[in-house]
Protein backbone atom coordinates (compact mmCIF):
# COMPACT_ATOMS: atom_id res chain seq x y z
CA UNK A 1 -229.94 -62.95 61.35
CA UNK A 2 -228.29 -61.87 58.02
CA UNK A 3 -226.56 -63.67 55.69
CA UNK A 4 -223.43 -62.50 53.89
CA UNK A 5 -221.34 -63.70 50.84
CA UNK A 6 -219.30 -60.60 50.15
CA UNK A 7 -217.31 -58.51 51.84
CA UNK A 8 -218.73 -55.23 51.02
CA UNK A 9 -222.11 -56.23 51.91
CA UNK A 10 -220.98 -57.21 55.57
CA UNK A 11 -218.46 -54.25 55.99
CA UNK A 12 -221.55 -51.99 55.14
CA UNK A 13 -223.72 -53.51 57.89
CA UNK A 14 -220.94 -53.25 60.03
CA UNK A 15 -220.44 -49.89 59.34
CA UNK A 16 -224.30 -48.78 59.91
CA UNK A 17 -224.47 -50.43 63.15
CA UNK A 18 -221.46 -48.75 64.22
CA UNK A 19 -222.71 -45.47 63.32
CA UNK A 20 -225.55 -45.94 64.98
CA UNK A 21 -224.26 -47.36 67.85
CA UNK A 22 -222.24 -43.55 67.78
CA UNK A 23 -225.26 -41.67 67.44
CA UNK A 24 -226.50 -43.12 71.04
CA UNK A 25 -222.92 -42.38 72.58
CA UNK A 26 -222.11 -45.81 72.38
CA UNK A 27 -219.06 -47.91 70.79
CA UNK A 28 -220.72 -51.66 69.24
CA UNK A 29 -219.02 -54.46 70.55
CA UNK A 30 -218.44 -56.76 68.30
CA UNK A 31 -217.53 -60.49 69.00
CA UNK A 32 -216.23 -62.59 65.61
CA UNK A 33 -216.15 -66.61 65.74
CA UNK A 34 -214.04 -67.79 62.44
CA UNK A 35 -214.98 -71.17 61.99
CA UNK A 36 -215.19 -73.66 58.79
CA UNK A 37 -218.47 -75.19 59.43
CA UNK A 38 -219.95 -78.20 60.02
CA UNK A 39 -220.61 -76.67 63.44
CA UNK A 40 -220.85 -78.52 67.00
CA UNK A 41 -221.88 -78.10 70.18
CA UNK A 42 -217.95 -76.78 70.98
CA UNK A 43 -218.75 -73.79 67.85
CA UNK A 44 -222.16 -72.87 70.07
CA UNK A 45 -220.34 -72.76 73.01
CA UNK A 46 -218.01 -70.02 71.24
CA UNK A 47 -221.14 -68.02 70.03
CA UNK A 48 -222.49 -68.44 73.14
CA UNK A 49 -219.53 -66.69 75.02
CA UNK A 50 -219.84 -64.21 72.17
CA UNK A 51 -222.71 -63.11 72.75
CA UNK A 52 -222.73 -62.98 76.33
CA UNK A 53 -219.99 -60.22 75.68
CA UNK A 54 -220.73 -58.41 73.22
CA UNK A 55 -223.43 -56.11 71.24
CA UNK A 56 -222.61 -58.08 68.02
CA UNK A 57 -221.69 -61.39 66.94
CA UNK A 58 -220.40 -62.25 63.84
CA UNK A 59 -219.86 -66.02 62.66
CA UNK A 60 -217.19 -66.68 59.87
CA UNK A 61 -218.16 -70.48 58.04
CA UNK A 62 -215.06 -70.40 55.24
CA UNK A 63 -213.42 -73.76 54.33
CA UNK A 64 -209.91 -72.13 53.63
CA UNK A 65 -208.30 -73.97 50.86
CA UNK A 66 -204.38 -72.80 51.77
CA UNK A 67 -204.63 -74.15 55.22
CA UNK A 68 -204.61 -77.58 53.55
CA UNK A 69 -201.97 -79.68 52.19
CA UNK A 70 -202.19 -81.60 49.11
CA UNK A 71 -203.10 -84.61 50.14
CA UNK A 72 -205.59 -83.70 53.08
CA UNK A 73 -209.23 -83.95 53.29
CA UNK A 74 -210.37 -80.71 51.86
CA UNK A 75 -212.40 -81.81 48.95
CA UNK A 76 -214.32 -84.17 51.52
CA UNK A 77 -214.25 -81.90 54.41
CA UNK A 78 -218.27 -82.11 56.10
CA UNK A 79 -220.03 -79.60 55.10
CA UNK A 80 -224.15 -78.72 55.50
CA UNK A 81 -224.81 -75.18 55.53
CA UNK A 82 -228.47 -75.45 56.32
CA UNK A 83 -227.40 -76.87 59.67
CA UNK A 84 -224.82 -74.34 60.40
CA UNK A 85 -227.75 -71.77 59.79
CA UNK A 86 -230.37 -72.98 62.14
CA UNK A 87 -227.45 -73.70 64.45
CA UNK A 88 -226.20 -70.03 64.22
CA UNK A 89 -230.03 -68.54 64.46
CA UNK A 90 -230.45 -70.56 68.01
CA UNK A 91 -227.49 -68.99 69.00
CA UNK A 92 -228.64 -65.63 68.46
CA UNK A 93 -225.67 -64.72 65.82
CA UNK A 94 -226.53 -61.75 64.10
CA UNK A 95 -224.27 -62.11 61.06
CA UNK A 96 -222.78 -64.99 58.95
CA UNK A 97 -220.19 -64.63 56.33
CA UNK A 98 -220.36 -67.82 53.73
CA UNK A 99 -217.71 -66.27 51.28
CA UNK A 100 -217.11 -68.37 47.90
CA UNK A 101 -213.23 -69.14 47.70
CA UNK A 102 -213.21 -66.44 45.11
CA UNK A 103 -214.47 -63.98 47.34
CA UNK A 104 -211.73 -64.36 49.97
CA UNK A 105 -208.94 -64.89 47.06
CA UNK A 106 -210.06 -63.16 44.38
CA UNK A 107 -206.46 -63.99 42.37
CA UNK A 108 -204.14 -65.86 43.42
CA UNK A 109 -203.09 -64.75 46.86
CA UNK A 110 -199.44 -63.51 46.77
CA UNK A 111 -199.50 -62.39 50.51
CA UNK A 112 -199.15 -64.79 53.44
CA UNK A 113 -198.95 -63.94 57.35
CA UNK A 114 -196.55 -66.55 58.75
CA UNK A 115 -195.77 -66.38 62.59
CA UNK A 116 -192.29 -68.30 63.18
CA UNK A 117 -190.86 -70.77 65.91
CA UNK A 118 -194.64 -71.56 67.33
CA UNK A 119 -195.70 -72.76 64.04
CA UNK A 120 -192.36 -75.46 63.53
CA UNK A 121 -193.37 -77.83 66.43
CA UNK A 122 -196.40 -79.86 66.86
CA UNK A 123 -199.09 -79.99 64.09
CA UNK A 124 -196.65 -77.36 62.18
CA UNK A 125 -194.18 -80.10 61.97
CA UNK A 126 -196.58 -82.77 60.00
CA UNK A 127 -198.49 -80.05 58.52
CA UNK A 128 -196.01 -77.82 56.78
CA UNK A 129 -197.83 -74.28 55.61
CA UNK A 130 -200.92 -75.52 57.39
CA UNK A 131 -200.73 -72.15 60.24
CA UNK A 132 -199.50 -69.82 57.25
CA UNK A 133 -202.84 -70.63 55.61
CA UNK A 134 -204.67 -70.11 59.63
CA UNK A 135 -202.95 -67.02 60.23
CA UNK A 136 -203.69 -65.59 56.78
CA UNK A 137 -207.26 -66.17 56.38
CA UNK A 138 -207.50 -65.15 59.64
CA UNK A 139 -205.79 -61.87 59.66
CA UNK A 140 -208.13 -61.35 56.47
CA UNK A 141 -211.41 -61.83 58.39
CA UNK A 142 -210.10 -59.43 61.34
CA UNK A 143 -209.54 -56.41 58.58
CA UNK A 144 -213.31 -56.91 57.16
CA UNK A 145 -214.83 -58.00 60.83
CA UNK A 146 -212.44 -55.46 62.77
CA UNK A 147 -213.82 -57.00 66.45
CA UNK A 148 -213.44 -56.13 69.15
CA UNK A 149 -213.07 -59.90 70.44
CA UNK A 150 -212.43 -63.53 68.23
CA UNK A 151 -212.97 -66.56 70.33
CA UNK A 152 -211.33 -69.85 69.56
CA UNK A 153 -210.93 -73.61 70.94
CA UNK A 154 -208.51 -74.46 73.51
CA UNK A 155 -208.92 -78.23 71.36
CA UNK A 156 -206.19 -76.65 68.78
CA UNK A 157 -204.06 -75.21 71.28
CA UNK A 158 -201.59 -74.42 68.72
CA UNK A 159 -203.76 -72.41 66.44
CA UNK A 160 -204.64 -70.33 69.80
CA UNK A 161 -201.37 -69.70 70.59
CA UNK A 162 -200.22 -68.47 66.90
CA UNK A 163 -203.20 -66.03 66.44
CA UNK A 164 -202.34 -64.42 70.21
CA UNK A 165 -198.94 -64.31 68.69
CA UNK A 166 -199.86 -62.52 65.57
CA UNK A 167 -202.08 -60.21 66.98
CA UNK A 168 -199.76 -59.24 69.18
CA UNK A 169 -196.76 -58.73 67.23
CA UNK A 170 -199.02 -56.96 64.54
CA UNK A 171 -200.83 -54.95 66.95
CA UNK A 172 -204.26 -55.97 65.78
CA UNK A 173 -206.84 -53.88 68.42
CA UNK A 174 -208.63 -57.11 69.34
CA UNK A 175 -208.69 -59.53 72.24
CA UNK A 176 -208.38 -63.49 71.70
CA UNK A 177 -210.86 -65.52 73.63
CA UNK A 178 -209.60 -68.72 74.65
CA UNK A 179 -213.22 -70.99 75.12
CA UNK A 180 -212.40 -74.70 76.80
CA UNK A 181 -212.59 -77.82 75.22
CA UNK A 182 -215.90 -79.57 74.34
CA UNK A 183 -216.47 -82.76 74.87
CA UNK A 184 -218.59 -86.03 74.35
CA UNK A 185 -220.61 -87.70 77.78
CA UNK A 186 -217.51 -90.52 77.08
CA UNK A 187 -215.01 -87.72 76.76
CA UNK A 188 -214.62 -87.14 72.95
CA UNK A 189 -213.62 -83.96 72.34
CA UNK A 190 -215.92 -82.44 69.48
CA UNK A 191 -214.64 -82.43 66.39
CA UNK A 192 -216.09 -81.55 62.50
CA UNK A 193 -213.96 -84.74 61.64
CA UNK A 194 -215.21 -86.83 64.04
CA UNK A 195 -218.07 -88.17 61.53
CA UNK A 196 -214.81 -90.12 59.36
CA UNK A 197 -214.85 -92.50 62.00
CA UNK A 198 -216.19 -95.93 61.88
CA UNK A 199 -217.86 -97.05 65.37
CA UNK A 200 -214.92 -99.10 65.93
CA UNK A 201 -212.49 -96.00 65.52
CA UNK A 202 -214.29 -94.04 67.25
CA UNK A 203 -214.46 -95.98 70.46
CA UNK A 204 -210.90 -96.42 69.64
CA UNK A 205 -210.75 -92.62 70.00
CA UNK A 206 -211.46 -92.35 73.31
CA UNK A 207 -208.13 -93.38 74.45
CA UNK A 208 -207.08 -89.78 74.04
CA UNK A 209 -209.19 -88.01 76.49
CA UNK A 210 -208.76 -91.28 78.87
CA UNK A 211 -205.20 -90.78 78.73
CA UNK A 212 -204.82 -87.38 79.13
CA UNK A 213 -207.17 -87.27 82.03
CA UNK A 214 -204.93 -89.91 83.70
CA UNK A 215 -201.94 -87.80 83.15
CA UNK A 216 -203.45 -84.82 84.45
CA UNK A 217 -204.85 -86.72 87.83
CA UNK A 218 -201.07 -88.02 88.39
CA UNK A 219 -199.73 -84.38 88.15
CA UNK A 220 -202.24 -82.54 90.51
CA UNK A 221 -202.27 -85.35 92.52
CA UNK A 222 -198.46 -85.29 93.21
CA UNK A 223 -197.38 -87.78 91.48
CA UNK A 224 -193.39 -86.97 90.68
CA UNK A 225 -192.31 -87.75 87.50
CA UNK A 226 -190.45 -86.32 84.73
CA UNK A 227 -191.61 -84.45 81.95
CA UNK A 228 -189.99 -87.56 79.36
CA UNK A 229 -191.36 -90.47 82.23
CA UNK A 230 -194.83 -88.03 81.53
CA UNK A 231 -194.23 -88.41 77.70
CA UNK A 232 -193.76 -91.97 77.46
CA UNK A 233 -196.01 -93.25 79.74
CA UNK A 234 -199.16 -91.28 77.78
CA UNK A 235 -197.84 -92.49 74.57
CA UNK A 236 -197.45 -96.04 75.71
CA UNK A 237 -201.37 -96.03 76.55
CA UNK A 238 -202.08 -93.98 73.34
CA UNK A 239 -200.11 -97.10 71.91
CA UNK A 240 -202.24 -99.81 73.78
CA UNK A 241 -204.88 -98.94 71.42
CA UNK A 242 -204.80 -100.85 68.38
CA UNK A 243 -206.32 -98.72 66.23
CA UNK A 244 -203.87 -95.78 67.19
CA UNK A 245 -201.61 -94.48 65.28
CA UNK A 246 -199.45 -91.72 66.81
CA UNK A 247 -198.40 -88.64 64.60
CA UNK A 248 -197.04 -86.61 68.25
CA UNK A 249 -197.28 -86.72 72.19
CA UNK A 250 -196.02 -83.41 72.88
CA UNK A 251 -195.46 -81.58 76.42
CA UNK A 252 -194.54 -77.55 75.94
CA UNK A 253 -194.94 -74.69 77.94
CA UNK A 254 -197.66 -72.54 77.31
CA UNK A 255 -198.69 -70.47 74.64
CA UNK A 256 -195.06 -69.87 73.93
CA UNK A 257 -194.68 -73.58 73.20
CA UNK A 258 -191.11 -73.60 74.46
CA UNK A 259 -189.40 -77.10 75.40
CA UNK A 260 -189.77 -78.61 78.52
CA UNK A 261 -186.15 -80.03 80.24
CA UNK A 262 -186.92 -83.54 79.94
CA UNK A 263 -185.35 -84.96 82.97
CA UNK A 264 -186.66 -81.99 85.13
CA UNK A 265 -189.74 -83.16 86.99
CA UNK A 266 -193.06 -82.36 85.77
CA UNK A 267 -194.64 -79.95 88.80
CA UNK A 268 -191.11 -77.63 88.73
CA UNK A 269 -191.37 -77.09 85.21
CA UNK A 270 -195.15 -76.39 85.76
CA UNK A 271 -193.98 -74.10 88.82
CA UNK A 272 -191.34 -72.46 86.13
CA UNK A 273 -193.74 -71.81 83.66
CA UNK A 274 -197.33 -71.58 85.05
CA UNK A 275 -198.94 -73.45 81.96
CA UNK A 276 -197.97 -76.92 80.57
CA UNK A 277 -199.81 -78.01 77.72
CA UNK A 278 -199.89 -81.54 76.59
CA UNK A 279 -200.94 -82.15 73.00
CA UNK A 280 -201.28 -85.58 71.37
CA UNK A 281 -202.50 -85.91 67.40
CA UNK A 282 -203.20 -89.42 66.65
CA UNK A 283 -204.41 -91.17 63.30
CA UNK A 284 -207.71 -93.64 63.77
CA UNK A 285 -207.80 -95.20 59.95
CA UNK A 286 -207.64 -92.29 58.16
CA UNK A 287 -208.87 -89.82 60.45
CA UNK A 288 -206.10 -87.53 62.23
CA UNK A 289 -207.49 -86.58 65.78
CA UNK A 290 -206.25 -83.90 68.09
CA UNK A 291 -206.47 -83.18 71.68
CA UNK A 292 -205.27 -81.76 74.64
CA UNK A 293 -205.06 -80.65 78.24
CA UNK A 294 -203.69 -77.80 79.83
CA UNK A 295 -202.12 -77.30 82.62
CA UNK A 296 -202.18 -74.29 85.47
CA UNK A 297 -199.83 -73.84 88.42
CA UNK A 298 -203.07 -73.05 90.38
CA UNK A 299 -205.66 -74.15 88.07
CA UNK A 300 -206.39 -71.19 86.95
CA UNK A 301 -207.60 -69.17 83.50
CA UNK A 302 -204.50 -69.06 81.06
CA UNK A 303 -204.73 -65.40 78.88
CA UNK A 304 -202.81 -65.01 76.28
């Protein structure tokens, strides 16, 4: 496995495996997983994918300073990069870019990618320029990487959904790789922020995935209601808890994120769309805490 801190030096590996990978006839896959560290078992399961599909894997670990606001947690934001090493080695990564903040901006940035409508709703709304900063940094790591696939969490939705949307409308030649959700044996997703919680917050937590789970055995079950009956009755057991404190409970179509007719029931706007997600973000002390479930028509993989 090599380690990288500029860009040169991983372009130029890049570009002598590719030309070797010519020589033999061959095009090199490569697979890129941006992340910003403090990896999980949900970050393997994206290298694992990546590897499984292609000839190379790159792993991004970059804490990206303009994807926070001012008064977020990036000063404390977990890091150990001796972790995220061995972590990436088991995996079988083959390259890591660790680029210093002045490596990725080497003056201050004057260029931002901003994707519009999908990035006003949800965690856009209570984290304005938060998916300016995603979509930027990312667009940066897919000129040096250039893959040929970048795989991302389903557990920010959102995020997904903007960087399909970019790469579309900027016709980036790459495919986005949707991986599922990982979660706890109790049904926490994984999170680098889940180590802010207390004990007590973080059995607290677990009202999200409990929730959600209930909503989604009511819908495939058959249960009629409406998408704003749906709504209120997962943020009235969010709101059982405590220790909750509710920044959204949002239902939108998916990943175009459009509004759902509230008094419509919930199975004919899934049979309109083909893809409901539902999104909650919810504050345990001073932790912020998203999660989500999507839902299929048939149950089946969402691209897109």
């Amino acid at each position: 496995m090599k380690v990288f801190t500029t860009t040169s030096e991983l372009k130029e590996f890049l570009k002598s495996g590719r030309i070797a990978a010519m020589k033999e006839g061959k095009e090199l896959q490569v697979g890129l997983v941006p992340t910003m560290g403090y990896l999980h078992e949900g970050h393997a399961s994206l290298l694992r994918k990546a590897r499984a599909q292609n000839d190379l894997v790159v792993l991004s670990i970059f804490v990206n300073p303009i994807q926070f606001g001012p008064n977020e947690d990036l000063d404390r934001y977990p890091r150990d990069a001796e972790r995220d090493l061995a972590l990436a080695e088991h995996e079988g990564v083959d390259a890591v870019f660790m680029p210093s903040v002045e490596e990725m901006y080497p003056q201050p940035i004057k260029t931002k990618v901003a994707v519009e409508e999908l990035t006003s709703k949800l965690c856009g709304a209570s984290r304005p320029g938060h998916f300016d900063g995603v979509t930027t940094v990312v667009s940066k790591l897919f000129h040096i990487v250039a893959p040929n696939r970048a795989y991302f969490g389903q557990k920010d939705a959102q995020q997904v959904a903007v960087v399909a949307q970019m790469v579309k409308d900027l016709n980036f030649d790459l495919e986005i790789i949707p991986c599922p959700i990982v979660r706890e044996n109790d049904g926490l997703a994984l999170s680098s922020r889940n180590v802010y919680l207390s004990a007590e917050e973080r059995q607290a937590a677990l009202i999200l995935s409990r929730s959600l789970k209930q909503l989604e055995a009511d819908v495939y079950g058959g249960k009629e209601v409406t998408v704003l009956e749906a709504r209120q009755q997962l943020t009235q057991k969010i709101e059982s808890e405590p220790l909750a404190e509710i920044d959204y409970v949002e239902i939108a179509a998916f990943p175009s994120l459009t509004a759902l007719q509230l008094t419509n029931s919930f199975n004919s706007e899934l049979e309109v769309f083909g893809a409901i997600l539902v999104a909650v973000a919810v504050k345990f002390g001073t932790t912020r805490l998203i999660d989500n479930v999507l839902l299929t028509g048939k149950g089946e993989a969402i691209h897109v």
